[in-house]
Protein backbone atom coordinates (compact mmCIF):
# COMPACT_ATOMS: atom_id res chain seq x y z
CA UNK A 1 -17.15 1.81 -10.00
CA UNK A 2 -13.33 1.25 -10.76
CA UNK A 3 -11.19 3.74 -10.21
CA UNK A 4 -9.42 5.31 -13.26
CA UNK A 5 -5.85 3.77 -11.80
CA UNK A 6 -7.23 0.30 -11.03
CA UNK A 7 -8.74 0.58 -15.00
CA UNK A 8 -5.10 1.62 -16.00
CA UNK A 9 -3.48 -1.02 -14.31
CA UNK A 10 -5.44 -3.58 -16.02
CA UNK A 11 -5.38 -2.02 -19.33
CA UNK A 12 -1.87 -1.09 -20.13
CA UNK A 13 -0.04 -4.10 -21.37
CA UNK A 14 2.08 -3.74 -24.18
CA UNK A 15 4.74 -5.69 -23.13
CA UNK A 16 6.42 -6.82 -19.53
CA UNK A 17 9.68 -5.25 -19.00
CA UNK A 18 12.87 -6.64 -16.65
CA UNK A 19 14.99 -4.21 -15.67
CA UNK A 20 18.99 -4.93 -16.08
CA UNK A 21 20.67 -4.26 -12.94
CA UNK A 22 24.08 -3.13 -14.08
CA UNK A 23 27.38 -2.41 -13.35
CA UNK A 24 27.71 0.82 -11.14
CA UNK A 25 30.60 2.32 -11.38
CA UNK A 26 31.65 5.81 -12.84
CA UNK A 27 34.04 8.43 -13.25
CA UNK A 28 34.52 11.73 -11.62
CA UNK A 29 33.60 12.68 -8.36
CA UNK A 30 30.26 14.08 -7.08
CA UNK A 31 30.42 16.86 -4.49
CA UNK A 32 29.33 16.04 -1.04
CA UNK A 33 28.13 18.91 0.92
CA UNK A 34 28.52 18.23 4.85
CA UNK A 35 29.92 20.70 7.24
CA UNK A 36 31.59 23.00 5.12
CA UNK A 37 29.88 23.46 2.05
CA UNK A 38 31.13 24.50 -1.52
CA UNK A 39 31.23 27.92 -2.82
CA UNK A 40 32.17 28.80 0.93
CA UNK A 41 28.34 28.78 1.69
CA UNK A 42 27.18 27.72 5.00
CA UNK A 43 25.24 24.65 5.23
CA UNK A 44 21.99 26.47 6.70
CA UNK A 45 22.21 28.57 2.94
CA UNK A 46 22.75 24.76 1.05
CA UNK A 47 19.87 23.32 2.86
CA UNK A 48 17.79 26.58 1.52
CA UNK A 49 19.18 26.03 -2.25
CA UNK A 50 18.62 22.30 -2.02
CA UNK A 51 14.83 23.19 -1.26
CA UNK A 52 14.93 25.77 -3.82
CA UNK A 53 15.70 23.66 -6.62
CA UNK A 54 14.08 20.06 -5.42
CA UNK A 55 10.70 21.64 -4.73
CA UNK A 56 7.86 22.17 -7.27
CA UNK A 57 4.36 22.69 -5.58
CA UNK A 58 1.19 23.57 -7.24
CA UNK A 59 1.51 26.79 -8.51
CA UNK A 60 0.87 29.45 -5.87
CA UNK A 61 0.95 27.06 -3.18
CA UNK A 62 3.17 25.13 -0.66
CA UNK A 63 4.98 21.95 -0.81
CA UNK A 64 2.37 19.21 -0.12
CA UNK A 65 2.86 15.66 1.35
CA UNK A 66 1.04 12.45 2.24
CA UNK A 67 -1.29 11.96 4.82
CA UNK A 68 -3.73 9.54 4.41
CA UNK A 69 -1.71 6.87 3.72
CA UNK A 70 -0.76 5.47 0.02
CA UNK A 71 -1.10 2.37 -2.03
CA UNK A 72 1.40 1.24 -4.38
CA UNK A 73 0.92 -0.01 -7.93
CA UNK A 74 3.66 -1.15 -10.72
CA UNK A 75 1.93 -1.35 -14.04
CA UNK A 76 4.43 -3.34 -16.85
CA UNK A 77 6.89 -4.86 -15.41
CA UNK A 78 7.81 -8.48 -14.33
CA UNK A 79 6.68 -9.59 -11.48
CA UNK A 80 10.07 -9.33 -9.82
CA UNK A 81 10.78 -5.76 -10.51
CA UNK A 82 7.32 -4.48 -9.86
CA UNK A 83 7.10 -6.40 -6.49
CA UNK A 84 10.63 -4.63 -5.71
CA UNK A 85 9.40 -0.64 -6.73
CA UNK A 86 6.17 -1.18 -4.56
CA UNK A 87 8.35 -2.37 -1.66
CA UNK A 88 10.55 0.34 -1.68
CA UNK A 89 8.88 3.00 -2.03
CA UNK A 90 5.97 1.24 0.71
CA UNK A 91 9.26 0.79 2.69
CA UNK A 92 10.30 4.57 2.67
CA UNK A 93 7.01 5.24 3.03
CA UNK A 94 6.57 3.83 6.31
CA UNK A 95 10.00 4.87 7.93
CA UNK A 96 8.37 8.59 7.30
CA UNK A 97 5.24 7.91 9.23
CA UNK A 98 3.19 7.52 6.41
CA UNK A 99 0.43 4.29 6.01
CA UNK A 100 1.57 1.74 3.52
CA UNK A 101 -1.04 -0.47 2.19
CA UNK A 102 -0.72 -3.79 1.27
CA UNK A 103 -1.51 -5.53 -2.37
CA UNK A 104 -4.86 -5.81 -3.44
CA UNK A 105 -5.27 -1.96 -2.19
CA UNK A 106 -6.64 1.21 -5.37
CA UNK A 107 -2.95 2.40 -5.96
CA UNK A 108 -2.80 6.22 -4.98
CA UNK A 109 0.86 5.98 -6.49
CA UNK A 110 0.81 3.99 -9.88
CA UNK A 111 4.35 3.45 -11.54
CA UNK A 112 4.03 2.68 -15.53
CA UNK A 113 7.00 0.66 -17.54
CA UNK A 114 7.65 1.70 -21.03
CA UNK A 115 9.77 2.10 -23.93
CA UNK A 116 7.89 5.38 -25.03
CA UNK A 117 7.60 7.40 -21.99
CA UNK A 118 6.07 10.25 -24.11
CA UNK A 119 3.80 8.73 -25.66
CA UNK A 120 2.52 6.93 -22.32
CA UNK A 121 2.43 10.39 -20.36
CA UNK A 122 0.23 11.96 -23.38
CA UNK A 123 -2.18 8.83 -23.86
CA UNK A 124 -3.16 8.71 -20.19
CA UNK A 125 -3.31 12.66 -19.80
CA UNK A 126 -6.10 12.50 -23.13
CA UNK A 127 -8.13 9.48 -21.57
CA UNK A 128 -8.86 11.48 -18.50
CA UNK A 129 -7.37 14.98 -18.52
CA UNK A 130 -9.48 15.75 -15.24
CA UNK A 131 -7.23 13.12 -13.33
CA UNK A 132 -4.01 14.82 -14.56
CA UNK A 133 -5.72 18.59 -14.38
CA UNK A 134 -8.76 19.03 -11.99
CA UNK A 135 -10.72 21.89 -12.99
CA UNK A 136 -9.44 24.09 -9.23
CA UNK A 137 -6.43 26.35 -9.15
CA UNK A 138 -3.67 25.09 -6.47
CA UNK A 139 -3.54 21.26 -7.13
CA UNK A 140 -1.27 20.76 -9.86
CA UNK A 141 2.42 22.44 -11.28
CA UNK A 142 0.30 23.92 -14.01
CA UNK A 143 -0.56 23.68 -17.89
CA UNK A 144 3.22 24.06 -18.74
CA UNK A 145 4.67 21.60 -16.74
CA UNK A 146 1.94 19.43 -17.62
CA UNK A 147 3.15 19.73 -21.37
CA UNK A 148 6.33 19.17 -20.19
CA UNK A 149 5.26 15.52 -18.95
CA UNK A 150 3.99 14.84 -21.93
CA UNK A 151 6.86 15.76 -23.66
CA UNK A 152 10.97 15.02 -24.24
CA UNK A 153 12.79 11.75 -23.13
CA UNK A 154 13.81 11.33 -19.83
CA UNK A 155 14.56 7.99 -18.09
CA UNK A 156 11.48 8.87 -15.52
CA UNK A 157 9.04 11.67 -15.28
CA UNK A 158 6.05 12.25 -12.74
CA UNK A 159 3.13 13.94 -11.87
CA UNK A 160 1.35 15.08 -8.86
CA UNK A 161 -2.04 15.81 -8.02
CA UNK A 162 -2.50 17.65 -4.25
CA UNK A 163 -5.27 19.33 -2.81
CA UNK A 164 -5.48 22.27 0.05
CA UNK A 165 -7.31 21.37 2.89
CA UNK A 166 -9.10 23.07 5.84
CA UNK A 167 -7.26 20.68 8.64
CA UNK A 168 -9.86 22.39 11.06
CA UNK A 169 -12.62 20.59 9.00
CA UNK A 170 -11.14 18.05 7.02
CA UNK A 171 -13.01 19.67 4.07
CA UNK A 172 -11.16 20.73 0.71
CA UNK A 173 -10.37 24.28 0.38
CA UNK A 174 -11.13 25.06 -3.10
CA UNK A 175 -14.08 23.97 -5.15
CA UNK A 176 -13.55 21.28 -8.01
CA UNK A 177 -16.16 20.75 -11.43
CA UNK A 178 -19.05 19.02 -10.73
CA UNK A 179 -18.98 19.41 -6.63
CA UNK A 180 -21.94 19.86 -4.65
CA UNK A 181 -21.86 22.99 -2.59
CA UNK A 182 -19.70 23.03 0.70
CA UNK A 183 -21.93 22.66 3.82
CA UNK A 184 -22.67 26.50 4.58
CA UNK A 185 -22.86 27.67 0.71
CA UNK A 186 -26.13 28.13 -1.24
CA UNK A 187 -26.08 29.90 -4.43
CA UNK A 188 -22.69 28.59 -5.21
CA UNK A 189 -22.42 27.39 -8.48
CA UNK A 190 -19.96 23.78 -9.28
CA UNK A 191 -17.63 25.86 -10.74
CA UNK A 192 -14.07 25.84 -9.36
CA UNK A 193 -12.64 29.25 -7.73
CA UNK A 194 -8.87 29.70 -5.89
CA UNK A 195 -8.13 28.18 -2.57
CA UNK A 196 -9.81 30.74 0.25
CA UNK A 197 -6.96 30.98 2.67
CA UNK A 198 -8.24 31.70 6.35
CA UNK A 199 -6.22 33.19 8.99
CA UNK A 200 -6.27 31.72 12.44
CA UNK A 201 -4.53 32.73 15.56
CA UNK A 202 -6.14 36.27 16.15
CA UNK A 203 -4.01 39.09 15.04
CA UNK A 204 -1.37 36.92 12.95
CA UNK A 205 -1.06 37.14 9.21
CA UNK A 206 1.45 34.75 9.11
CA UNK A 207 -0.78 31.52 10.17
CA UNK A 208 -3.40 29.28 8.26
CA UNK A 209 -5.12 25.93 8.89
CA UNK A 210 -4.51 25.50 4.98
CA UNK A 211 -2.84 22.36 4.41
CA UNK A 212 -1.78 21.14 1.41
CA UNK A 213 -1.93 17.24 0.99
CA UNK A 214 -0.64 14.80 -2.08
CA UNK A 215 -3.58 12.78 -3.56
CA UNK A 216 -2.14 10.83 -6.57
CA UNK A 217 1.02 10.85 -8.31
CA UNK A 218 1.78 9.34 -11.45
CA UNK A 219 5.74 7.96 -12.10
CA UNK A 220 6.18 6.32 -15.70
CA UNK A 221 9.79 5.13 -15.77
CA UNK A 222 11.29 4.74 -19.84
CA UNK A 223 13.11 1.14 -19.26
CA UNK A 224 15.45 1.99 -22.70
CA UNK A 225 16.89 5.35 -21.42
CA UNK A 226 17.80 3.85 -17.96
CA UNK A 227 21.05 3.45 -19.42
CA UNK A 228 23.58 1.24 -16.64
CA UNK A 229 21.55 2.69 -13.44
CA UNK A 230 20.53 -0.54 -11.03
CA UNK A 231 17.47 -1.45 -9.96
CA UNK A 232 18.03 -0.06 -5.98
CA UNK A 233 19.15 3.02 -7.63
CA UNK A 234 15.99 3.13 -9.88
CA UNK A 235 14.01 2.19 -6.93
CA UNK A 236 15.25 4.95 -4.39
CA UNK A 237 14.64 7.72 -7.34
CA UNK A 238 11.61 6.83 -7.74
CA UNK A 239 10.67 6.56 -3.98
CA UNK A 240 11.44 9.97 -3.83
CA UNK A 241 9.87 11.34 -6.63
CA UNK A 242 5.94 9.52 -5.94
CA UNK A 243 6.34 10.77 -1.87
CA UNK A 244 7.62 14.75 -2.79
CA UNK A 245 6.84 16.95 -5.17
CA UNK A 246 10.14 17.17 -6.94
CA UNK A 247 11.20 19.69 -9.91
CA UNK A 248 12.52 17.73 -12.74
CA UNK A 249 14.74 20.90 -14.06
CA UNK A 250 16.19 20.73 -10.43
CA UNK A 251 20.09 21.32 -10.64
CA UNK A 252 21.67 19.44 -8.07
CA UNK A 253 25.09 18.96 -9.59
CA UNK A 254 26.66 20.58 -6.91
CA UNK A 255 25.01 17.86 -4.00
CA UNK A 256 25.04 13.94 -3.83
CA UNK A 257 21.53 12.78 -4.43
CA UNK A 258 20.12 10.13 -6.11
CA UNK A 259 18.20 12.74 -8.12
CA UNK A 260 21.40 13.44 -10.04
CA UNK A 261 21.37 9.35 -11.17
CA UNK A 262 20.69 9.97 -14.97
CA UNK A 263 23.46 13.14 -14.97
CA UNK A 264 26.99 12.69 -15.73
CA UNK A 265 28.66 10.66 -13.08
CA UNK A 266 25.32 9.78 -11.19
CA UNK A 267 25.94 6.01 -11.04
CA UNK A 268 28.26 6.93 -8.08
CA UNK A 269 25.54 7.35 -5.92
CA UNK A 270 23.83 4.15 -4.42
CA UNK A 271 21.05 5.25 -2.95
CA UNK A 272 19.06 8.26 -1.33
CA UNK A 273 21.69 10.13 0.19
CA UNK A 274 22.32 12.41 3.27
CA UNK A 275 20.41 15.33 1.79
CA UNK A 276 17.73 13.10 0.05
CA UNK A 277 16.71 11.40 3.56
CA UNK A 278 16.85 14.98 5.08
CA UNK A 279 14.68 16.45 2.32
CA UNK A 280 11.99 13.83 3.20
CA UNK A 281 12.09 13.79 6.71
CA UNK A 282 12.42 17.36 7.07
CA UNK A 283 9.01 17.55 4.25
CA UNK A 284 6.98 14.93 7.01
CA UNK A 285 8.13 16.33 10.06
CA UNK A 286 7.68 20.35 9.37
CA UNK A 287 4.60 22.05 10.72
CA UNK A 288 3.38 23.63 7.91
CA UNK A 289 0.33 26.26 7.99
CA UNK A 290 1.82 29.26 6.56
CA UNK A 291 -0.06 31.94 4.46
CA UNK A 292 3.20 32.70 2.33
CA UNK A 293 4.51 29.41 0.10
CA UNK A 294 8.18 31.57 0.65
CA UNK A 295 7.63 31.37 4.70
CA UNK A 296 7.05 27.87 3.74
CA UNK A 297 9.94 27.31 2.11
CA UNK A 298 12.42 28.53 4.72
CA UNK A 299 10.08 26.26 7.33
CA UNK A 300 11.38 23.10 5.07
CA UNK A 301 14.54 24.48 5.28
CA UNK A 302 14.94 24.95 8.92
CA UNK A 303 13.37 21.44 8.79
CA UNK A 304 15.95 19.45 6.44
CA UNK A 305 18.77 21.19 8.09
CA UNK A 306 17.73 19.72 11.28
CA UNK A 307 17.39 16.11 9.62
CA UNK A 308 20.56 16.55 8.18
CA UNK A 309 22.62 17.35 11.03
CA UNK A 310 21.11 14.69 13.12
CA UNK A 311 22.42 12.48 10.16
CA UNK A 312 26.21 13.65 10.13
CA UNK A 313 28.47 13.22 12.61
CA UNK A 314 30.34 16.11 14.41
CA UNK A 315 33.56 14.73 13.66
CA UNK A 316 32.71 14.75 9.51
């Protein structure tokens, strides 16, 4: 049987869109925070407020990555643009670690062209709401910020699905609709229940073997709200946003990042920046396992400021 995102893929076709790769220039200046950081912070207490406001895991859980491997799809475009989104973010992809398939793979990451990126989000969440919302606590944002995808215009919007896992096992960690029991149950019924967090390492509280990993993610990019952003730019935001679980209400004014592109004076910055490429290889190199999403959280922190120092020069 197809999956639902090969079905999608073949199904949405309203029309083929080519992205204009436009002038990028702009006025104003966007703060770069390096070795001394603005508002007299320290840059240990910036990398915690950039991971404060970029991350958005499933509710009650911790920030979740890849590990399997992904598979890129562009649904909508030309041939030209799509073939340049699956590259990049494949490309990103692999300088993290992480498997990149090659065409012809089921797309774990599907990116959608539109002109109605509302509409799109809300007629894929109603034909199959159990893709966008399993039935299981811990794998998605939650109802509101689901409602939020559906809704308002922004230039690009996203979704991600993750699950917990046992990494002792391989199993999943919490139960889904319509799953047969977990090797060990009996009288368990199908029905879902919260993620059952088990302590490891003898008298610690702090440790699990919980791990929380990405499964699908969803990026449908509005082509007539892109205003004068290029397609590299495009590209690199949305590489970011299909291989992290970013907050869209993230305010970042205060840093360079490419997640600032559709904010006043965004075109300024090319790429992912500094703290963007130490976000993600801080995410993929961090040892998670913590009970506490907050101890989690300052883990990612230690991590990115590590990423990003190895980044900057001394002498900067």
């Amino acid at each position: 049987m197809r999956s639902f995102l090969s079905v999608i893929a073949a199904s949405v076709a309203v029309a083929s869109f080519a992205l204009p790769v436009l002038a990028q220039e702009g006025g104003g200046e966007v703060w770069r925070v390096e070795d001394v950081v603005v508002e007299g912070r320290r840059l240990d207490q910036a990398a915690a407020s950039y991971v404060a406001e970029v991350a958005r895991p499933a509710r009650g859980r911790g920030t979740a990555r890849w590990d399997d491997g992904i598979c890129v799809g562009a649904v909508n475009f030309s041939r030209d643009v799509a073939r340049h989104l699956v590259d990049r973010v494949s490309d990103v992809a692999r300088e993290l670690g992480i498997r990149a398939l090659e065409p012809g793979c089921d797309p774990n990451i599907l990116i959608f062209g539109t002109d109605d990126g509302a509409a799109l989000a809300t007629a894929l969440v109603e034909a199959r709401p159990g893709n966008f919302r399993p039935r299981a606590t811990g794998m998605t944002a939650g109802s509101a910020a689901l409602r939020a995808f559906q809704d308002g215009d922004r230039a690009v919007r996203w979704w991600h699905v993750s699950t917990p896992i046992d990494s002792a096992t391989g199993r999943r960690a919490v139960r889904v609709a319509g799953d047969i029991f977990l090797q060990g149950d009996s009288t368990d019924s199908p029905l879902s229940y919260a993620p059952q967090i088990s302590v490891v390492g003898g008298a610690s509280r702090l440790n699990t073997q919980i791990e929380d990993r990405i499964d699908r993610a969803y990026v449908i990019v509005d082509v007539d709200l892109l205003g004068e952003a290029g397609l590299g730019q495009l590209a690199d935001y949305v590489a970011l946003v299909s291989l992290a679980q970013i907050d869209p209400d993230a305010e970042l004014g205060r840093f360079e990042t490419i997640l600032n592109l559709f904010e006043p004076n965004g075109l300024e910055v090319a790429g992912l920046s500094p703290w963007d490429r130490a976000y993600l290889e801080g995410l993929y190199a961090v040892r998670f396992g913590y009970v506490s999403p907050g101890a989690q959280r300052d883990a990612l922190s230690r991590s990115l400021l590590r990423a990003y120092e190895a980044r900057i020069p001394a002498s900067e």
